[in-house]
C-alpha atoms as a PDB file:
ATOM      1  CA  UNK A   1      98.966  94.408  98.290  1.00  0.00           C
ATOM      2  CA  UNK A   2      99.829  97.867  98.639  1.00  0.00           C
ATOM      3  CA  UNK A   3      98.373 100.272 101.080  1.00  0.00           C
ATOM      4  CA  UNK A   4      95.411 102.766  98.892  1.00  0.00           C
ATOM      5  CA  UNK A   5      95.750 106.244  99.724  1.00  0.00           C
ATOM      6  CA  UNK A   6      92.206 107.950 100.373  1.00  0.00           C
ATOM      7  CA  UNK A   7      91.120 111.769  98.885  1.00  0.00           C
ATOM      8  CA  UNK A   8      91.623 114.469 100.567  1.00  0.00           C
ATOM      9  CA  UNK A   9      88.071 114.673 101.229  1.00  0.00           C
ATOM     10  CA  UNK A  10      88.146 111.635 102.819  1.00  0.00           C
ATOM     11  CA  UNK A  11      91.276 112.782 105.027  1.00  0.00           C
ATOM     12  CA  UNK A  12      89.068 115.463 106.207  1.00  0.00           C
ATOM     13  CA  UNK A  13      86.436 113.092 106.876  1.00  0.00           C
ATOM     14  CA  UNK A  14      88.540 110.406 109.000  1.00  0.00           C
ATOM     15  CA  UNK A  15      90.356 113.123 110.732  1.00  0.00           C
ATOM     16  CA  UNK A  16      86.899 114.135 112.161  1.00  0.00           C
ATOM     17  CA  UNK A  17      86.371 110.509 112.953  1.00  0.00           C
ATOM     18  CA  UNK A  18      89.824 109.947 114.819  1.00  0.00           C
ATOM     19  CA  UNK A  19      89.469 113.260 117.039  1.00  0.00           C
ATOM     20  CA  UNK A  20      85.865 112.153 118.185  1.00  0.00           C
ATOM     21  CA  UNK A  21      86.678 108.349 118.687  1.00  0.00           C
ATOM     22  CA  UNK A  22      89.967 109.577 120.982  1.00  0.00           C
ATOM     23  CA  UNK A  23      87.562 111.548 123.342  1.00  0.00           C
ATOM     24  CA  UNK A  24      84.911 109.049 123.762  1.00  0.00           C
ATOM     25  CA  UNK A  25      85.430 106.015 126.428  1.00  0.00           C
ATOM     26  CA  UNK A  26      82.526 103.638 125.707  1.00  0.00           C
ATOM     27  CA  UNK A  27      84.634 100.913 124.632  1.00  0.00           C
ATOM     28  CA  UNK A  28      83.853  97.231 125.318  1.00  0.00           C
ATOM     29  CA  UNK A  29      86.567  94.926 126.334  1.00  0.00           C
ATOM     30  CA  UNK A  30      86.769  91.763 123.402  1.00  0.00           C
ATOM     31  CA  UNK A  31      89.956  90.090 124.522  1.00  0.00           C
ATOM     32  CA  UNK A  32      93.490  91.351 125.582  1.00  0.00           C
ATOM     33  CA  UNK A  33      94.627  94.671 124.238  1.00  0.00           C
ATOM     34  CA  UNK A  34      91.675  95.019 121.742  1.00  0.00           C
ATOM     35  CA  UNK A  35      88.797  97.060 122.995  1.00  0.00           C
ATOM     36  CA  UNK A  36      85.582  97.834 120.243  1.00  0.00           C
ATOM     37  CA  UNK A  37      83.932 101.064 120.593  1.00  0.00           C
ATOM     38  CA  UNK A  38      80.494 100.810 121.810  1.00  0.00           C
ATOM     39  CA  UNK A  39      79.331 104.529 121.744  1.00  0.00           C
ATOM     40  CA  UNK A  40      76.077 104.691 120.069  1.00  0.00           C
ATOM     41  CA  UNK A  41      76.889 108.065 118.518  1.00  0.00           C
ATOM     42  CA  UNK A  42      79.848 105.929 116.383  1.00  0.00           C
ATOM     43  CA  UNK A  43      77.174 105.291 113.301  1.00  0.00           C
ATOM     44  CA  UNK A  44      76.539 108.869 112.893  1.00  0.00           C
ATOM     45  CA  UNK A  45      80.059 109.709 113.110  1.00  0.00           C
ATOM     46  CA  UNK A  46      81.586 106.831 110.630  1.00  0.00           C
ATOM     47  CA  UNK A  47      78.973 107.734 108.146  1.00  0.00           C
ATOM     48  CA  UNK A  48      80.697 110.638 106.485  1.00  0.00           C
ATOM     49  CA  UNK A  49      83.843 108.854 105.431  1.00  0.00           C
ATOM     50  CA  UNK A  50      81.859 105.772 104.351  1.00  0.00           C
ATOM     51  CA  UNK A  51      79.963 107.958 102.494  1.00  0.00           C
ATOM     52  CA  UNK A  52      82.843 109.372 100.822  1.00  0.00           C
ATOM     53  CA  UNK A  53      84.763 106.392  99.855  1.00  0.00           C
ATOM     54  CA  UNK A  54      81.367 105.271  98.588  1.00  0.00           C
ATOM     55  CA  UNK A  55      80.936 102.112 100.759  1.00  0.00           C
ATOM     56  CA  UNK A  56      77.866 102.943 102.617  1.00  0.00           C
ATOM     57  CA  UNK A  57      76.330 101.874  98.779  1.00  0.00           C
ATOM     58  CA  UNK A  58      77.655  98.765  98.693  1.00  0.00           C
ATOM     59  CA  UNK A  59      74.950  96.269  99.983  1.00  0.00           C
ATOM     60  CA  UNK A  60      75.820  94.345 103.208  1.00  0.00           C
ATOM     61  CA  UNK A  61      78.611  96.717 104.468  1.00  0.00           C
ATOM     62  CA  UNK A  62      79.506  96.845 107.525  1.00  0.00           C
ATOM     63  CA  UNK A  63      82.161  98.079 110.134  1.00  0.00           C
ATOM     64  CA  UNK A  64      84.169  98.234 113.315  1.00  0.00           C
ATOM     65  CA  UNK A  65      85.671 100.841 115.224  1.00  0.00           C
ATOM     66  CA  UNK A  66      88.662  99.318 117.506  1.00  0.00           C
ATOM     67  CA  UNK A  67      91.239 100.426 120.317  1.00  0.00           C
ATOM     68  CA  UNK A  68      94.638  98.770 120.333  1.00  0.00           C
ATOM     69  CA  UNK A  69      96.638  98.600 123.322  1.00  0.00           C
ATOM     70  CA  UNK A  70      99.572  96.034 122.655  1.00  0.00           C
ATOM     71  CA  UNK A  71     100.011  93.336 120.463  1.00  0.00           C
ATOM     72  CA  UNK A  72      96.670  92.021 118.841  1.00  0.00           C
ATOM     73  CA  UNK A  73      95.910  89.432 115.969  1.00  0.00           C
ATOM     74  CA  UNK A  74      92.833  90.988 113.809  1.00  0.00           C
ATOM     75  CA  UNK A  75      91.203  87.991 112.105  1.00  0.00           C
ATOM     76  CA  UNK A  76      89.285  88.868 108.709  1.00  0.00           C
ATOM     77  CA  UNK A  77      85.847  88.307 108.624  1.00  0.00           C
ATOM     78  CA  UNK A  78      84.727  85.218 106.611  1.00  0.00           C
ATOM     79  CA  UNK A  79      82.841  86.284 103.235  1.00  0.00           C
ATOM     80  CA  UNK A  80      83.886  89.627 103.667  1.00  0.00           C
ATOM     81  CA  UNK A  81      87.205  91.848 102.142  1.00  0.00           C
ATOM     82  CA  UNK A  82      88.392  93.510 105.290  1.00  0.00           C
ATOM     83  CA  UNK A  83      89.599  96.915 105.228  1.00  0.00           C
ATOM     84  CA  UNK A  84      92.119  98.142 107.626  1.00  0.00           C
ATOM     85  CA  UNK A  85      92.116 102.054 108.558  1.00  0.00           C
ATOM     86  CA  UNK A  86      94.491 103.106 111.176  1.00  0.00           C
ATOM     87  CA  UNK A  87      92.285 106.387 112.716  1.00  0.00           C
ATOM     88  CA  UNK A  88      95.127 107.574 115.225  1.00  0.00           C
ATOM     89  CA  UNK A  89      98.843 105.971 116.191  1.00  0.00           C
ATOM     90  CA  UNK A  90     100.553 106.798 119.154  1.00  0.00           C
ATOM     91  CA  UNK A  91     103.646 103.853 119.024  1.00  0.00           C
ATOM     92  CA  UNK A  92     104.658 100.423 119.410  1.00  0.00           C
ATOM     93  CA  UNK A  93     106.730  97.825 118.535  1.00  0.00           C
ATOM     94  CA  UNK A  94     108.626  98.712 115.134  1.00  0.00           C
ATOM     95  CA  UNK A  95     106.236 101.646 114.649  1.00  0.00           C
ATOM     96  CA  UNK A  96     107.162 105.256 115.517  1.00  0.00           C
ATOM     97  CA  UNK A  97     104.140 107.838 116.846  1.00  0.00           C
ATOM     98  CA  UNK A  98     102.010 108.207 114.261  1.00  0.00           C
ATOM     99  CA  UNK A  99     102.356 105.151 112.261  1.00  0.00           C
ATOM    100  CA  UNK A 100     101.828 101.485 111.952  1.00  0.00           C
ATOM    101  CA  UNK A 101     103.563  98.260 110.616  1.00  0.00           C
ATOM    102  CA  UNK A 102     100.541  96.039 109.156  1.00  0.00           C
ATOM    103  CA  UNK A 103     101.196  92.905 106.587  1.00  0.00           C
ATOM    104  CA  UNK A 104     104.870  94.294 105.761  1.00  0.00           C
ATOM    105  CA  UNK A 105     103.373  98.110 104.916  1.00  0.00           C
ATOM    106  CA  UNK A 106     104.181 101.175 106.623  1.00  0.00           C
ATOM    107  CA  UNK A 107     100.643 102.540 106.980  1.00  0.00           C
ATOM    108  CA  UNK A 108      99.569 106.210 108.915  1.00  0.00           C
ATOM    109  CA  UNK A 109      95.817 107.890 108.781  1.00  0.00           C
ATOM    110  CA  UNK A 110      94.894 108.641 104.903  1.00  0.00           C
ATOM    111  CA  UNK A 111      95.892 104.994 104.146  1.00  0.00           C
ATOM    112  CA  UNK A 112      94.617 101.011 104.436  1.00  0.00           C
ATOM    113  CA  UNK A 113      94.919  98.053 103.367  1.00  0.00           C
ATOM    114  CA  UNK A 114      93.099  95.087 102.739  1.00  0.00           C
ATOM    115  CA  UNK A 115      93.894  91.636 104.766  1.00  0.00           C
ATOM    116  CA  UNK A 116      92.591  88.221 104.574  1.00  0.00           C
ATOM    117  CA  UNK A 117      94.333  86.469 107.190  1.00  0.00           C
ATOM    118  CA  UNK A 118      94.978  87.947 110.386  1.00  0.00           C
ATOM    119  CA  UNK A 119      96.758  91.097 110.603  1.00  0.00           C
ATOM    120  CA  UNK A 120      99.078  91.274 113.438  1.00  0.00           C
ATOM    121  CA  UNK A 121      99.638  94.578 114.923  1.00  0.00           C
ATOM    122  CA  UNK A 122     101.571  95.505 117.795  1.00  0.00           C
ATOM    123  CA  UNK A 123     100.638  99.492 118.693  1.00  0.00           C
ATOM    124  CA  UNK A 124      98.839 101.664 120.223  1.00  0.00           C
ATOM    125  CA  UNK A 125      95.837 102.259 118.133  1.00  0.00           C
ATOM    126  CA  UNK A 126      92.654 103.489 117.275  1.00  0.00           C
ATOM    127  CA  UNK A 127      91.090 102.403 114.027  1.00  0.00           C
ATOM    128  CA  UNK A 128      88.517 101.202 111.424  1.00  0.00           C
ATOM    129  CA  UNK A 129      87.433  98.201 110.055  1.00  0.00           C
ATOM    130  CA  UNK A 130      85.627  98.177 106.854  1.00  0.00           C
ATOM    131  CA  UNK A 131      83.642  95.005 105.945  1.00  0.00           C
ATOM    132  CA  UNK A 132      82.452  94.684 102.406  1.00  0.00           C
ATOM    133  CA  UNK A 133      80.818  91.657 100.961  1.00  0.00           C
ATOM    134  CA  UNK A 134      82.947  89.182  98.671  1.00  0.00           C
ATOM    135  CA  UNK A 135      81.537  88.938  95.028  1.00  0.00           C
ATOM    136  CA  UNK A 136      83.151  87.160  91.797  1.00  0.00           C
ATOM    137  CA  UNK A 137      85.172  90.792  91.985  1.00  0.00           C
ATOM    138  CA  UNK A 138      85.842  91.610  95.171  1.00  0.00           C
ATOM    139  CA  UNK A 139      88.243  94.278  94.320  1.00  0.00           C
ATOM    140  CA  UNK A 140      87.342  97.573  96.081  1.00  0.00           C
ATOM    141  CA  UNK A 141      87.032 100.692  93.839  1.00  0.00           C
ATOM    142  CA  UNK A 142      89.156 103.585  94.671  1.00  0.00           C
END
Protein backbone atom coordinates (compact mmCIF):
# COMPACT_ATOMS: atom_id res chain seq x y z
CA UNK A 1 0.00 0.00 0.00
CA UNK A 2 1.14 3.32 -0.71
CA UNK A 3 2.32 5.83 1.78
CA UNK A 4 -1.00 8.71 2.46
CA UNK A 5 0.18 12.10 2.46
CA UNK A 6 -1.39 14.20 5.46
CA UNK A 7 -2.87 18.15 5.05
CA UNK A 8 -1.00 20.74 5.52
CA UNK A 9 -2.72 21.35 8.65
CA UNK A 10 -1.73 18.29 9.84
CA UNK A 11 2.06 19.00 8.76
CA UNK A 12 1.82 21.90 11.00
CA UNK A 13 0.46 19.85 13.63
CA UNK A 14 3.17 16.88 13.58
CA UNK A 15 5.90 19.32 13.08
CA UNK A 16 4.92 20.71 16.56
CA UNK A 17 4.86 17.15 17.75
CA UNK A 18 8.42 16.14 16.34
CA UNK A 19 10.21 19.42 17.76
CA UNK A 20 8.72 18.73 21.34
CA UNK A 21 9.26 14.84 21.34
CA UNK A 22 13.22 15.62 20.18
CA UNK A 23 13.71 17.81 23.38
CA UNK A 24 12.12 15.63 25.87
CA UNK A 25 14.22 12.50 27.41
CA UNK A 26 11.61 10.50 29.36
CA UNK A 27 11.86 7.57 27.27
CA UNK A 28 11.55 4.00 28.59
CA UNK A 29 13.83 1.36 27.34
CA UNK A 30 11.41 -1.74 25.56
CA UNK A 31 14.12 -3.80 23.96
CA UNK A 32 17.29 -3.00 21.83
CA UNK A 33 17.28 0.19 19.84
CA UNK A 34 13.53 0.95 20.49
CA UNK A 35 12.87 3.29 23.33
CA UNK A 36 8.79 4.50 23.99
CA UNK A 37 8.32 7.90 25.22
CA UNK A 38 7.07 8.03 28.65
CA UNK A 39 6.63 11.86 29.21
CA UNK A 40 3.30 12.45 30.63
CA UNK A 41 2.93 15.73 28.76
CA UNK A 42 2.96 13.31 25.29
CA UNK A 43 -1.16 13.06 25.43
CA UNK A 44 -1.55 16.70 25.38
CA UNK A 45 0.92 17.11 22.75
CA UNK A 46 -0.30 14.13 20.23
CA UNK A 47 -3.77 15.39 20.57
CA UNK A 48 -3.69 18.10 17.97
CA UNK A 49 -2.69 15.98 15.02
CA UNK A 50 -5.06 13.18 16.10
CA UNK A 51 -7.48 15.62 16.20
CA UNK A 52 -6.82 16.72 12.81
CA UNK A 53 -6.63 13.55 10.96
CA UNK A 54 -9.86 12.88 12.84
CA UNK A 55 -8.75 9.74 14.80
CA UNK A 56 -9.18 10.89 18.27
CA UNK A 57 -13.20 10.10 17.09
CA UNK A 58 -12.72 6.86 16.26
CA UNK A 59 -13.67 4.67 19.35
CA UNK A 60 -10.82 2.59 20.89
CA UNK A 61 -7.86 4.58 19.37
CA UNK A 62 -4.93 4.53 20.62
CA UNK A 63 -1.13 5.38 20.15
CA UNK A 64 2.60 5.22 20.62
CA UNK A 65 5.26 7.59 20.49
CA UNK A 66 8.76 5.67 19.76
CA UNK A 67 12.66 6.40 19.49
CA UNK A 68 14.66 4.35 17.03
CA UNK A 69 18.21 3.87 17.41
CA UNK A 70 19.30 0.99 14.93
CA UNK A 71 17.64 -1.69 13.41
CA UNK A 72 14.16 -2.56 15.04
CA UNK A 73 11.23 -4.97 14.00
CA UNK A 74 7.77 -3.01 14.86
CA UNK A 75 5.15 -5.76 15.25
CA UNK A 76 1.40 -4.58 14.49
CA UNK A 77 -0.88 -4.72 17.12
CA UNK A 78 -3.43 -7.61 16.93
CA UNK A 79 -7.12 -6.25 16.15
CA UNK A 80 -5.81 -3.07 15.36
CA UNK A 81 -4.69 -1.22 11.67
CA UNK A 82 -1.36 0.21 12.64
CA UNK A 83 -0.33 3.45 11.41
CA UNK A 84 3.22 4.31 10.91
CA UNK A 85 4.30 8.17 11.20
CA UNK A 86 7.92 8.88 10.97
CA UNK A 87 8.02 12.36 13.39
CA UNK A 88 11.85 13.14 12.71
CA UNK A 89 14.79 11.09 10.60
CA UNK A 90 18.23 11.64 11.12
CA UNK A 91 19.81 8.35 8.89
CA UNK A 92 20.42 4.81 8.63
CA UNK A 93 20.81 2.01 6.68
CA UNK A 94 19.47 2.74 2.99
CA UNK A 95 17.86 5.95 4.29
CA UNK A 96 19.45 9.40 3.85
CA UNK A 97 18.81 12.29 6.81
CA UNK A 98 15.51 12.97 6.77
CA UNK A 99 13.90 9.94 5.47
CA UNK A 100 12.99 6.37 5.96
CA UNK A 101 12.75 3.00 4.03
CA UNK A 102 9.52 1.19 5.59
CA UNK A 103 7.66 -1.95 3.69
CA UNK A 104 9.47 -0.99 0.24
CA UNK A 105 8.23 3.00 0.56
CA UNK A 106 10.34 5.91 0.79
CA UNK A 107 8.51 7.67 3.62
CA UNK A 108 9.67 11.40 5.39
CA UNK A 109 7.36 13.52 8.05
CA UNK A 110 3.85 14.46 6.23
CA UNK A 111 3.56 10.74 5.27
CA UNK A 112 2.61 6.93 6.74
CA UNK A 113 1.70 3.99 6.06
CA UNK A 114 -0.21 1.27 7.28
CA UNK A 115 1.53 -2.29 8.23
CA UNK A 116 0.24 -5.52 9.37
CA UNK A 117 3.19 -7.53 9.84
CA UNK A 118 6.20 -6.21 11.27
CA UNK A 119 7.78 -3.30 9.80
CA UNK A 120 11.45 -3.47 9.81
CA UNK A 121 13.25 -0.29 10.07
CA UNK A 122 16.77 0.34 10.35
CA UNK A 123 17.25 4.39 11.32
CA UNK A 124 17.49 6.72 13.51
CA UNK A 125 14.05 7.72 14.43
CA UNK A 126 11.49 9.34 16.23
CA UNK A 127 7.90 8.52 15.45
CA UNK A 128 4.16 7.69 15.85
CA UNK A 129 2.14 4.88 16.05
CA UNK A 130 -1.46 5.14 15.39
CA UNK A 131 -3.71 2.25 16.58
CA UNK A 132 -7.22 2.15 15.26
CA UNK A 133 -9.65 -0.63 15.83
CA UNK A 134 -10.30 -3.29 12.93
CA UNK A 135 -14.02 -3.28 11.71
CA UNK A 136 -15.65 -5.16 8.55
CA UNK A 137 -13.89 -1.80 6.84
CA UNK A 138 -10.94 -1.14 8.29
CA UNK A 139 -9.83 1.24 5.70
CA UNK A 140 -8.74 4.58 7.26
CA UNK A 141 -10.37 7.76 5.83
CA UNK A 142 -8.12 10.36 4.50
Amino acid sequence: MPPTTINQNALSRLTELSAWVSETNEFKAEQENLFRCSDEGRHVRVDPLLGELGFNKIKGYGYSIWRITGKIALKATRHYQSLFFPLSIKSGSGSAAGEVQAAGEVLTPGSYISFSSPLTLDSQLDCLIVYLPKTDDSSVAE
